[in-house]
Protein backbone atom coordinates (compact mmCIF):
# COMPACT_ATOMS: atom_id res chain seq x y z
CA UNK A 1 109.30 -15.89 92.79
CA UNK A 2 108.31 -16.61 96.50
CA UNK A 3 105.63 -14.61 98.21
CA UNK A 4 107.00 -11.57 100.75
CA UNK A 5 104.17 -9.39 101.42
CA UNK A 6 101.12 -10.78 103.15
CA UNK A 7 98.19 -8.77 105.17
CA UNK A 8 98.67 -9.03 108.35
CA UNK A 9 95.43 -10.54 110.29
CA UNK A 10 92.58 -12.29 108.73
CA UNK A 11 90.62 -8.85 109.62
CA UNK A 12 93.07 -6.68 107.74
CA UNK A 13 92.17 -9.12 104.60
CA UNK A 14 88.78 -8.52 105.02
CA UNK A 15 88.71 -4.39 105.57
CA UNK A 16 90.48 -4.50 102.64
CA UNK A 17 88.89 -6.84 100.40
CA UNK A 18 85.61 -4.88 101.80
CA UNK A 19 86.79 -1.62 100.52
CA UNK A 20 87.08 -3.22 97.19
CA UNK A 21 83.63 -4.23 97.10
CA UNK A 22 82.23 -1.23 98.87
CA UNK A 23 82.06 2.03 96.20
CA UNK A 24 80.22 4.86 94.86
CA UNK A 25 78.15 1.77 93.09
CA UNK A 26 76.55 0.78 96.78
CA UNK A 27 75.37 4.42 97.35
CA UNK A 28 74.25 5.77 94.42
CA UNK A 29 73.56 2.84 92.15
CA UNK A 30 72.19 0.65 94.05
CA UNK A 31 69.40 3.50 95.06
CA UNK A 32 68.90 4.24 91.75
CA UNK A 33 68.35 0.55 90.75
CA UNK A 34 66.35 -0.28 93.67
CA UNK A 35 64.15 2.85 92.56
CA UNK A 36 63.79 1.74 89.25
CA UNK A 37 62.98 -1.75 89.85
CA UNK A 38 59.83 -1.77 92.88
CA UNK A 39 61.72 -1.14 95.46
CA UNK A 40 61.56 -4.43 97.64
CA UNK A 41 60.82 -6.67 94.90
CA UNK A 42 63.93 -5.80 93.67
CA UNK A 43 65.85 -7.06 97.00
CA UNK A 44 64.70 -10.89 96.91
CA UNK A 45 66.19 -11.70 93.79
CA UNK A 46 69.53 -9.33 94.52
CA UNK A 47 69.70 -11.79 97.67
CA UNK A 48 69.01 -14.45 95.39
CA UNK A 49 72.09 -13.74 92.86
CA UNK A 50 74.26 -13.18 96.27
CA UNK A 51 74.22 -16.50 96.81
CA UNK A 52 74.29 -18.07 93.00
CA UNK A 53 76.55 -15.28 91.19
CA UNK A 54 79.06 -13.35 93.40
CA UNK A 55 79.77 -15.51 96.74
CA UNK A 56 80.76 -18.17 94.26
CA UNK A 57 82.78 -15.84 92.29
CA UNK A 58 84.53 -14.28 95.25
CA UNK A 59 85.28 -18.14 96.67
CA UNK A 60 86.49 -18.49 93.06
CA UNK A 61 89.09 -15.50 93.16
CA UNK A 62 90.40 -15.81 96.49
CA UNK A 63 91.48 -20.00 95.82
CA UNK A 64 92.71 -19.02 92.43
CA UNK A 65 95.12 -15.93 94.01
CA UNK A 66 96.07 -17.86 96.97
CA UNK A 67 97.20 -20.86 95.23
CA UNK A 68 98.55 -19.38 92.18
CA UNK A 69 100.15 -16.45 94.18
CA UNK A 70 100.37 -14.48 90.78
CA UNK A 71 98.06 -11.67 89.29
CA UNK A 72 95.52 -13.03 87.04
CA UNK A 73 97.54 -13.43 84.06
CA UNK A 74 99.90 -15.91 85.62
CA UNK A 75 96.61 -17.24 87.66
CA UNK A 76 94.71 -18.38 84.87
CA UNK A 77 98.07 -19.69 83.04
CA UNK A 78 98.63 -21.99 85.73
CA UNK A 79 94.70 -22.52 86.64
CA UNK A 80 93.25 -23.14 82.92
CA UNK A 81 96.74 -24.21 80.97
CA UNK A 82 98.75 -21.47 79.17
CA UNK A 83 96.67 -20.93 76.52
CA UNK A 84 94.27 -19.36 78.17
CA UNK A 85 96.49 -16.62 79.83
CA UNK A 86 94.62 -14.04 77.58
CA UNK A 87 91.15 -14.80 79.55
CA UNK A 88 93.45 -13.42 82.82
CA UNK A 89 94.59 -10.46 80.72
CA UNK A 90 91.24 -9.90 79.46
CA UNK A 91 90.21 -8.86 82.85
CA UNK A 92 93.06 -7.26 83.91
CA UNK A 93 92.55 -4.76 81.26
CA UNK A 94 88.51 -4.15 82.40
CA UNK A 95 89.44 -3.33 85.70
CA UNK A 96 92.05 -0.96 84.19
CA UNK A 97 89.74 0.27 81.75
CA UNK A 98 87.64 0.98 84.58
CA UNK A 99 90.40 2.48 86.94
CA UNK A 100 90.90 5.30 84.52
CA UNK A 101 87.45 7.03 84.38
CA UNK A 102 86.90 6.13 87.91
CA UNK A 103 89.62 7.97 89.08
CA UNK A 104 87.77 10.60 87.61
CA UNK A 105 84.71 9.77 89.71
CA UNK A 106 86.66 9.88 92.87
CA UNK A 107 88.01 13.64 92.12
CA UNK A 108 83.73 14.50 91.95
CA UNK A 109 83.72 12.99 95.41
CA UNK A 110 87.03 15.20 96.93
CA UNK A 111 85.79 18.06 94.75
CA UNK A 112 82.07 18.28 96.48
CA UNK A 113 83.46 17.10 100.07
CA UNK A 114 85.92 20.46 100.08
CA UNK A 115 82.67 22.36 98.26
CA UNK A 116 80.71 21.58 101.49
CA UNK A 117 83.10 21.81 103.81
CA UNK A 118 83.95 25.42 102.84
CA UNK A 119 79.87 25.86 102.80
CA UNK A 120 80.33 26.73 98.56
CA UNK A 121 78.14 24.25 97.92
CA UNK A 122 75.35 25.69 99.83
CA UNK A 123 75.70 29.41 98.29
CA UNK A 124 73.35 27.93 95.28
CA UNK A 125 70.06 27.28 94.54
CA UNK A 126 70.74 25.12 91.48
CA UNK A 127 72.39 22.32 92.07
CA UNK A 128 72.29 21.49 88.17
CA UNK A 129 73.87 24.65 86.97
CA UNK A 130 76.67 24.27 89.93
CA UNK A 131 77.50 20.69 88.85
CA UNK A 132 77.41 22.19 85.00
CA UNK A 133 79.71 24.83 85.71
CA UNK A 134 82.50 22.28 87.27
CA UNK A 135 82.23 19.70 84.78
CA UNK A 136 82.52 22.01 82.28
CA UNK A 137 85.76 23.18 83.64
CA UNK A 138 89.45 21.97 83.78
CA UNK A 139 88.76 21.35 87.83
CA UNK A 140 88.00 17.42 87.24
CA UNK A 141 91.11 16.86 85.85
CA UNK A 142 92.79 18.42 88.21
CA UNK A 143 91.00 15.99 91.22
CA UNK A 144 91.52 13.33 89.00
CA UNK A 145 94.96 14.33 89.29
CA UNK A 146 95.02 14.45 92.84
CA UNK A 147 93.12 11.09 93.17
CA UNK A 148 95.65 8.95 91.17
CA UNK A 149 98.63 10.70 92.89
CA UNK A 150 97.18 9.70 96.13
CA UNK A 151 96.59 6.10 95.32
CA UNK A 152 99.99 5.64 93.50
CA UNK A 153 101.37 6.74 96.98
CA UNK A 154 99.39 4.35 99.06
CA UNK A 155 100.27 1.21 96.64
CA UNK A 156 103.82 2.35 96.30
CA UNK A 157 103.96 1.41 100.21
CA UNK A 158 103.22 -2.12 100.14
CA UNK A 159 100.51 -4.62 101.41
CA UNK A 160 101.09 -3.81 105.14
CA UNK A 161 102.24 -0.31 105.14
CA UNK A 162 100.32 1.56 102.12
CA UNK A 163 96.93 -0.72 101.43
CA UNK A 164 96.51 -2.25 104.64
CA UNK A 165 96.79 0.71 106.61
CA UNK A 166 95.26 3.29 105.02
CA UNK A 167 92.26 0.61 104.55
CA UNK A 168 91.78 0.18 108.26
CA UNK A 169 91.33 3.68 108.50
CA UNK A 170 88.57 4.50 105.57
CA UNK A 171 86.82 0.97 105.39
CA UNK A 172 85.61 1.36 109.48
CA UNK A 173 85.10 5.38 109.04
CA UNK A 174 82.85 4.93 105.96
CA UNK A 175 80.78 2.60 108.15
CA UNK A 176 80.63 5.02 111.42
CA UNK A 177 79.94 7.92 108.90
CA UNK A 178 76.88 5.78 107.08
CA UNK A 179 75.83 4.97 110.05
CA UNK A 180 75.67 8.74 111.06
CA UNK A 181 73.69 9.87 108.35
CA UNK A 182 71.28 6.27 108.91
CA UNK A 183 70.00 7.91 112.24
CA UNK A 184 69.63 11.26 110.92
CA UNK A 185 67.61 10.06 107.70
CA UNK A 186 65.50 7.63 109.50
CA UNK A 187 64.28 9.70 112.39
CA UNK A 188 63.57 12.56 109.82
CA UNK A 189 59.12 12.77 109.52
CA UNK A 190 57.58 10.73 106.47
CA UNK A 191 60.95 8.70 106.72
CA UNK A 192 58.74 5.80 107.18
CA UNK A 193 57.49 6.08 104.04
CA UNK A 194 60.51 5.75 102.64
CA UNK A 195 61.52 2.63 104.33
CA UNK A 196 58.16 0.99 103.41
CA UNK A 197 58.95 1.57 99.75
CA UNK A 198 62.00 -0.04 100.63
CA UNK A 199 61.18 -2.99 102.08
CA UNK A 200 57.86 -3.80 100.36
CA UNK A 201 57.63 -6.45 97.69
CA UNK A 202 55.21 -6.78 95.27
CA UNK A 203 54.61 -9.83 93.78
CA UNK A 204 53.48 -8.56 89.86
CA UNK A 205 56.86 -6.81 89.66
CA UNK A 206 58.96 -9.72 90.73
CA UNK A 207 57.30 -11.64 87.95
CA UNK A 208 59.17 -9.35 85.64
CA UNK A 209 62.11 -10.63 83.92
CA UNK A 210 63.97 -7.40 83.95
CA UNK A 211 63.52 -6.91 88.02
CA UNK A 212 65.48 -10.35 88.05
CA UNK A 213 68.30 -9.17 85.34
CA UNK A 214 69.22 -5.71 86.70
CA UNK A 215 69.65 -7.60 90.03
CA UNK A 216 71.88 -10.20 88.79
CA UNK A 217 73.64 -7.08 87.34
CA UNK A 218 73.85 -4.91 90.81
CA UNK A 219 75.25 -7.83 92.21
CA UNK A 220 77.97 -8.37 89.25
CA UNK A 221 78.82 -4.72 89.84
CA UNK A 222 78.88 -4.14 93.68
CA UNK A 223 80.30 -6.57 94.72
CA UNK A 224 83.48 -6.35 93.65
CA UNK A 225 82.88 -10.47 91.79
CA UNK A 226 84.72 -11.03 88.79
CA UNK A 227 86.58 -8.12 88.39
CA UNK A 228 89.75 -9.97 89.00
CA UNK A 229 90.72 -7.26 92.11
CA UNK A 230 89.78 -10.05 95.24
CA UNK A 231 91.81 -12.59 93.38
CA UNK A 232 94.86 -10.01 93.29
CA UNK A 233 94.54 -9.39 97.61
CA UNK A 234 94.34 -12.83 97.89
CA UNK A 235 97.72 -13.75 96.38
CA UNK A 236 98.66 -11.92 99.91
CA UNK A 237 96.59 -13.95 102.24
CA UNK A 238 98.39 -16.53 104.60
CA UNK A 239 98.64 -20.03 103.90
CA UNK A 240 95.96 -21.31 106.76
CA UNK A 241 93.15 -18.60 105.88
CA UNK A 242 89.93 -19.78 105.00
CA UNK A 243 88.79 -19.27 101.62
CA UNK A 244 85.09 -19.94 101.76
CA UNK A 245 84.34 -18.13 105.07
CA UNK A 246 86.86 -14.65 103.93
CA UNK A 247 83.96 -14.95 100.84
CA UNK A 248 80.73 -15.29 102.65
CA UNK A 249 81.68 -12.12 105.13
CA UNK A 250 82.69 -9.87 102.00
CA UNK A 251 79.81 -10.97 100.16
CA UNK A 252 77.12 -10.03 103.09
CA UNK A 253 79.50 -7.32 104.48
CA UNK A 254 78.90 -5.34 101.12
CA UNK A 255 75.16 -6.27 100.73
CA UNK A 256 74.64 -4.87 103.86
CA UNK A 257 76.06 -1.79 103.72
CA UNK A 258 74.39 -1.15 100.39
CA UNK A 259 71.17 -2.04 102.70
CA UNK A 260 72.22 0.51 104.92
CA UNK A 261 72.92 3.12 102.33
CA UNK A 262 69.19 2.40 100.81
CA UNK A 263 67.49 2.87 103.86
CA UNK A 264 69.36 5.99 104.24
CA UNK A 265 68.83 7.80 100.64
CA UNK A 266 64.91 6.61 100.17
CA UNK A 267 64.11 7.44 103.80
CA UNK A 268 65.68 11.26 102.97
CA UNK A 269 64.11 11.41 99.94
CA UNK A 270 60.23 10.42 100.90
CA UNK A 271 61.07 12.94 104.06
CA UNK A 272 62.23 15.68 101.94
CA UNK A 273 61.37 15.39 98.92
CA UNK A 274 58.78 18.26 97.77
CA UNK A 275 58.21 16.51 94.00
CA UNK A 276 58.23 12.87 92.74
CA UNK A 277 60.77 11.45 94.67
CA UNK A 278 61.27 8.45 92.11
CA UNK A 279 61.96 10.74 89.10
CA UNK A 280 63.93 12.16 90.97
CA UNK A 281 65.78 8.74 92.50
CA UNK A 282 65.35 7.26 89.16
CA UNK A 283 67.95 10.35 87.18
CA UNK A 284 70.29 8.17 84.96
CA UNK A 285 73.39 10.22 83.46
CA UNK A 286 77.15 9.55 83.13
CA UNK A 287 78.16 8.03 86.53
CA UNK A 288 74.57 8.69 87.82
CA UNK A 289 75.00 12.26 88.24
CA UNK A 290 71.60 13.58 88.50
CA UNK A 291 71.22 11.78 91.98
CA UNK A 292 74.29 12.48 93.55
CA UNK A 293 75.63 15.40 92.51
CA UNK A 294 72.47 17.18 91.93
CA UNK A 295 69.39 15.77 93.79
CA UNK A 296 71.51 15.11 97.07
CA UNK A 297 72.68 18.74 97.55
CA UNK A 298 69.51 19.76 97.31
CA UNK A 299 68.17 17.51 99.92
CA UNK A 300 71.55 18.26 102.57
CA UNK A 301 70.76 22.27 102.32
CA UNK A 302 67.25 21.45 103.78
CA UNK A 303 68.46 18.17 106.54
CA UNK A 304 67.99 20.55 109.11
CA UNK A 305 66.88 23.51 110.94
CA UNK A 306 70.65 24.09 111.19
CA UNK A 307 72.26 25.47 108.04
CA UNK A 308 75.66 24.35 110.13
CA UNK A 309 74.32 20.91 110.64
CA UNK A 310 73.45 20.73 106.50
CA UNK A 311 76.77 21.29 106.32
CA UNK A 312 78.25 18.75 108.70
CA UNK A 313 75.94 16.49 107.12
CA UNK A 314 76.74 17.16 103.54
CA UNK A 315 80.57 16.64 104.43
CA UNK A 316 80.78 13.51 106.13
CA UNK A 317 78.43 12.59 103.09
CA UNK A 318 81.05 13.23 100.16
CA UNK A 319 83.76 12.64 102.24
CA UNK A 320 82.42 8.37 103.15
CA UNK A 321 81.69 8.63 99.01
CA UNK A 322 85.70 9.65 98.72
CA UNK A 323 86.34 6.75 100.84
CA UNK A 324 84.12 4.39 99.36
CA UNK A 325 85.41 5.33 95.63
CA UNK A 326 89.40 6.21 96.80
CA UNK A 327 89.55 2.07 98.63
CA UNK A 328 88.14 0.79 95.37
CA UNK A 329 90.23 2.49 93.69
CA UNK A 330 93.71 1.20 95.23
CA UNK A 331 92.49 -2.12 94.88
CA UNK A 332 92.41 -1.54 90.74
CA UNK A 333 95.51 0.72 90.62
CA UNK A 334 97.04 -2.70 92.73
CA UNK A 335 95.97 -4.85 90.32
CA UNK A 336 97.56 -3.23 87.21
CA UNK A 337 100.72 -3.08 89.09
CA UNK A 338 100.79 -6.71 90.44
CA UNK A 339 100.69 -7.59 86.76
CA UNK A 340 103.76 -5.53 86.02
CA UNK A 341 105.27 -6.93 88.94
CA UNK A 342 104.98 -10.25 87.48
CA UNK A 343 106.10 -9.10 84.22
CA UNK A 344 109.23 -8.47 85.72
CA UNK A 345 109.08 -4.90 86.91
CA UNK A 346 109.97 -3.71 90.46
CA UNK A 347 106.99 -2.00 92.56
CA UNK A 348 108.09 1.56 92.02
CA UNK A 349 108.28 1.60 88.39
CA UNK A 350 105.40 -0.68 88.02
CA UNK A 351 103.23 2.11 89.99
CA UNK A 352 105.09 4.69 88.07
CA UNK A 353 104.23 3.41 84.66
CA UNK A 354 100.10 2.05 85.96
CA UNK A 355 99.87 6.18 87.80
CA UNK A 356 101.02 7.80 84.53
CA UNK A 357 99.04 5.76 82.08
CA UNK A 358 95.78 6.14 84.79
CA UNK A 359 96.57 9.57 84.35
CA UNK A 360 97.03 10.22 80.64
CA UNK A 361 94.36 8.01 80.16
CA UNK A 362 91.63 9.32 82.34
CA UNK A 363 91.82 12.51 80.53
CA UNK A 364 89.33 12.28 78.12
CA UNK A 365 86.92 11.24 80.51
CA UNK A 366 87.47 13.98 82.89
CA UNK A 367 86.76 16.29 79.94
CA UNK A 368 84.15 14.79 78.37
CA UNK A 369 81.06 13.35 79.71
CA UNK A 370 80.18 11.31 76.73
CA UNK A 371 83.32 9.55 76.76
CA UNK A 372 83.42 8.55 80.36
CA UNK A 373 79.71 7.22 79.77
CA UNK A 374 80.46 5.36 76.79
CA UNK A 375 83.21 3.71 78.87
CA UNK A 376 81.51 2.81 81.74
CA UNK A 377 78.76 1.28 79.73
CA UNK A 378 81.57 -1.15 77.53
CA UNK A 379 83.69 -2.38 80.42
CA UNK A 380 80.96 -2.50 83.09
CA UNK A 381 78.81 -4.60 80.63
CA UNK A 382 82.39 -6.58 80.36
CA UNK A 383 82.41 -7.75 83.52
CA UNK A 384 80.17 -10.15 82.66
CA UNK A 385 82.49 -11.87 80.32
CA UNK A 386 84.87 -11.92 83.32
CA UNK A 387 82.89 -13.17 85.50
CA UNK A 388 82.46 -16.32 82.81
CA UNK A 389 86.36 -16.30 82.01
CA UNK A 390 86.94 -16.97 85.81
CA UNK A 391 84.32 -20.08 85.53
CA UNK A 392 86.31 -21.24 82.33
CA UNK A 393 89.30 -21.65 83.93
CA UNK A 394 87.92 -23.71 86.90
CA UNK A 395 86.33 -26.13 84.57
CA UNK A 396 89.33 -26.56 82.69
CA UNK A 397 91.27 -27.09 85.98
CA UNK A 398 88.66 -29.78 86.97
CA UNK A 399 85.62 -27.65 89.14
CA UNK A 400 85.49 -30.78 91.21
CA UNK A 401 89.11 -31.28 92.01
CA UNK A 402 89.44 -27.60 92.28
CA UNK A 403 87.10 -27.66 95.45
CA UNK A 404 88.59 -30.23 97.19
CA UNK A 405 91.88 -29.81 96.91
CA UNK A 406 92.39 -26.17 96.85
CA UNK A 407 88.76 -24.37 97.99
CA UNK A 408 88.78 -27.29 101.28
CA UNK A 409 92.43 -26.96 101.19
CA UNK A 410 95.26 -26.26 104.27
CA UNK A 411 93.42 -23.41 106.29
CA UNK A 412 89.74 -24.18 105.37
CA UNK A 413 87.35 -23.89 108.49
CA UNK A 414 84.25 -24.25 106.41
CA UNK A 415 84.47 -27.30 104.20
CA UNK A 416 82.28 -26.36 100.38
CA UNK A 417 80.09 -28.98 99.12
CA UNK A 418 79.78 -30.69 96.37
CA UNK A 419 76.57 -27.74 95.23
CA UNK A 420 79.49 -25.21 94.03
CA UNK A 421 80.26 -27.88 91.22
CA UNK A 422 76.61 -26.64 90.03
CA UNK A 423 77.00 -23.32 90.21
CA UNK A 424 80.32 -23.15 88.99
CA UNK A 425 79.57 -24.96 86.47
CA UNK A 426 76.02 -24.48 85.43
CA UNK A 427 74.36 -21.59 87.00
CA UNK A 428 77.11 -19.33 86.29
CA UNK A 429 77.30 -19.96 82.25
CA UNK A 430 73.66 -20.02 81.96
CA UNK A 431 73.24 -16.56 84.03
CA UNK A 432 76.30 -15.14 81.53
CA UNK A 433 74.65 -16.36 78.55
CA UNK A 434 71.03 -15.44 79.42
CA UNK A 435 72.60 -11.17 80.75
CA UNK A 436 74.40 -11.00 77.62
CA UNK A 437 71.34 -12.24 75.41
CA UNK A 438 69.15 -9.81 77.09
CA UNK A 439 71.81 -7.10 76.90
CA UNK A 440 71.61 -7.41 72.81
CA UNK A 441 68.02 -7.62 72.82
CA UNK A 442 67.50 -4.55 74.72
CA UNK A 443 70.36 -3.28 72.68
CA UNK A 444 68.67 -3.66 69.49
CA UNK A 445 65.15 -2.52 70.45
CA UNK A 446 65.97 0.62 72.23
CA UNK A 447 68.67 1.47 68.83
CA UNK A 448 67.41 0.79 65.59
CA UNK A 449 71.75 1.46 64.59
CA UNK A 450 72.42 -1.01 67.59
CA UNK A 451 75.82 -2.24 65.61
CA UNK A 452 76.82 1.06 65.07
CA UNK A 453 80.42 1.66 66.97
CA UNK A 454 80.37 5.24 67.27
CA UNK A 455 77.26 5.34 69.67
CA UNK A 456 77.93 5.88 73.26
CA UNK A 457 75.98 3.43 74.92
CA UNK A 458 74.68 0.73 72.47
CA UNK A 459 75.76 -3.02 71.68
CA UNK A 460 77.90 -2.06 68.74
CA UNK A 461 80.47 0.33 70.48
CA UNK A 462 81.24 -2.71 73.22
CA UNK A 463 81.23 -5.28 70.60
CA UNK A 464 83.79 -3.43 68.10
CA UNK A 465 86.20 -2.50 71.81
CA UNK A 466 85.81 -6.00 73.00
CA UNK A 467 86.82 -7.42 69.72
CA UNK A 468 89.55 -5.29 69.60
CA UNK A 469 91.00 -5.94 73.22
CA UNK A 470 90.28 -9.54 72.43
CA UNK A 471 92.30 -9.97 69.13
CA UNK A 472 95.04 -7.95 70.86
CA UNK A 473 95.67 -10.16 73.77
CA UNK A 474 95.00 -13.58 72.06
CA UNK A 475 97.77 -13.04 69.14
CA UNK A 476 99.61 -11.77 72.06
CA UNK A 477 98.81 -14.58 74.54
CA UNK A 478 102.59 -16.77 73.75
CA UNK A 479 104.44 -13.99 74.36
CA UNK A 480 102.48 -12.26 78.05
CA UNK A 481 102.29 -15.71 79.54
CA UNK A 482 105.86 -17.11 78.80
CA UNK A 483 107.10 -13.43 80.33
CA UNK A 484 104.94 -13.82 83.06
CA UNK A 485 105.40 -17.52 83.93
CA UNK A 486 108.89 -17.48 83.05
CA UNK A 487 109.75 -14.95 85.24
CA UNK A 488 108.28 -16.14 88.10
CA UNK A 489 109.99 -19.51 87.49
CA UNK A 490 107.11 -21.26 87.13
């Protein structure tokens, strides 16, 4: 099957591979793990993992899409041999797993935009019992409703006329409305303080393990590495775009915005904050709640002398966190349907049958709290494994042979040396064994019933859905890869 679609410009590649990266994870979670983790001494080694986990990665998805031109089950078929097509499925159905709870997540950010538009939001004084009373409602479902309608549109339309577009539009807006909010927050009094938190290592906490660990997983989550999404937008680049240079802006395109978005949150919370500002930064919860759709509020209603300007403020807030969530969104909704597609299936019922099932199976998470927590903790945690998956499959391809011949290919500016044969193929394993060692350590000394399944967030409930997804697709592995590479004559 030849390739039709393709983005339009290099630049139209890159706003959209951006809004991939850039999400709800580079506003509130990054704060929240900055907060937990010293502040600046947290940033040098999540610089550090830019450069040895998720440029690599990134460089690693766009070759593999590009010269595969197939989703990531055909991709790793033809990349690491056909046995290994269930590695490709594997992550397909993380990001999918993750699509349906964080369509969810993007109804919370439409939900509290309209809230402060209309000024609702501001007729409280509790911010917890107003977040209580919608989540304990059928409203979520209903914006997670909207949200997957939306984005089923947008990817029925195409590369150029549904993604593409509508990415140009949100991708530059969330930056102009960041931006926005940046000035406000740092010219705010005490925001200095803020800032110096910010930017202020010390040296005894960087000696911590952990400070290095959460950073390697901030940059696993935020930027968009491994999740199998930048290897699906790349099956639509041109022929003579560069790989290696496409990675290196996405990479430090989303690390700075997250930058931006930190300055932003800690210098409005030193300036306003009227109690410990890092409890209060610090608030855990499913999807992080307690800082964004609590603490936050609270600071907007008190921005300003101006209860119109606390309003203004509040709004282009949730409404850049709608835009951030709603482009990562698309990107994971396009995914799920570029697999279809190469199962056979036209567009339209591809989208129809990856909508519904986002739908139907988002449900219990928009209901339940619990449930969308326990899932965010099993398939963000799985990342990791395909992050390691997409490393496999380059070493069985030849790491070497896949740099030079595809990575410095037709279209490469920027030639990669031979130090990505390293990282590839040593840094990467040893960072995915040493994050999932440390993830069943923790696991078992924070949960004496660490194996039991039924928890929500312990090593037992990812193990048992893991080892289910995994026995699934490999008995299945014959029959989705001859489909799939059959069908695209390949």
């Amino acid at each position: 099957m030849k390739q039709q679609e393709f983005f339009s410009s290099r630049w139209a590649l890159i706003i959209a591979t951006i809004g991939i990266a850039v999400g709800t994870g580079n506003i509130w979670r990054f704060s929240r793990i900055v907060a937990q983790n010293g502040g600046g001494s947290f940033l040098i080694p999540w610089v550090i993992f830019l450069l040895i986990w998720s440029v690599p990665l990134i460089i690693a998805e766009f070759a593999i899409g590009k010269s595969s031109r197939m989703g990531p089950v055909g991709a790793f078929a033809k990349t690491g041999g056909r046995k290994f097509g269930w590695m490709g499925a594997f992550v397909v159905f993380v990001s999918t797993a993750i699509m349906f709870y964080y369509s969810v997540v993007t109804g919370w950010c439409l939900r509290y935009f309209f809230s402060s538009v209309s000024g609702d939001l501001f007729q409280t004084t509790n911010y917890l019992d107003y977040w209580n009373r919608f989540a304990g409602t059928y409203q979520p479902l209903l914006f997670h409703f909207i949200s997957i309608s939306f984005v089923a549109f947008v990817v029925m339309k195409g590369i150029t006329k549904g993604i593409e577009k509508v990415t140009k539009f949100m991708v530059p807006s969330l930056i102009v409305i960041l931006l926005i909010l940046f000035v406000r927050a740092v010219t705010l009094p005490n925001a200095i303080e803020g800032i110096k938190y910010f930017f202020t290592p010390d040296l005894n906490v960087m000696l911590d393990y952990k400070v290095w660990l959460n950073a390697l997983t901030q940059n696993a989550w935020d930027t968009g590495a491994g999740w199998g999404l930048i290897l699906t937008y790349a099956i639509y680049m041109r022929k003579k775009e560069d790989i290696s240079l496409n990675a290196a802006l996405i990479g430090f395109g989303n690390n700075s915005i997250s930058i931006l978005a930190g300055i932003t949150i800690f210098s409005t919370v030193f300036a306003l904050s009227s109690v410990d500002a890092m409890n209060q930064i610090s608030q855990s919860g499913p999807a992080n709640t307690g800082l964004t759709f609590i603490y936050l509020p609270l600071l907007f209603s008190k921005i300003s002398g101006s209860s119109a300007l606390n309003l203004f403020f509040a709004s282009i807030f949730f409404l850049g966190l709608f835009f951030a969530a709603f482009t990562s969104l698309i990107s994971m909704v396009e995914l799920s349907t570029r697999t279809l597609i190469d199962f056979g299936l036209k567009r339209k019922r591809a989208i129809a049958i990856v909508a519904s099932l986002g739908f139907l199976l988002g449900i219990p998470s928009a209901i339940d709290l619990k449930f969308l927590a326990n899932q965010d903790w099993v398939w963000g945690v799985g990342l990791i494994l395909s992050g390691a998956f997409i490393a496999f499959v380059l070493w069985r391809y030849g790491i070497d042979k896949f740099r030079r011949e595809i990575i410095n290919g037709p279209g490469s500016d920027i030639k990669i040396g031979k130090w990505y044969n390293y990282v590839i193929g040593i840094l990467i394993p040893v960072q995915v064994v040493i994050l999932i060692l440390w993830w069943l350590i923790s696991s078992v000394s924070w949960d004496p019933e660490w194996w039991n399944p039924f928890h929500a967030e312990n090593a037992g409930t990812a193990i048992f859905q893991w080892a289910i997804v995994l026995t699934v697709l490999i008995a299945a592995n014959k029959y989705i890869v001859n489909k799939t590479l059959n069908n695209n004559n390949t």
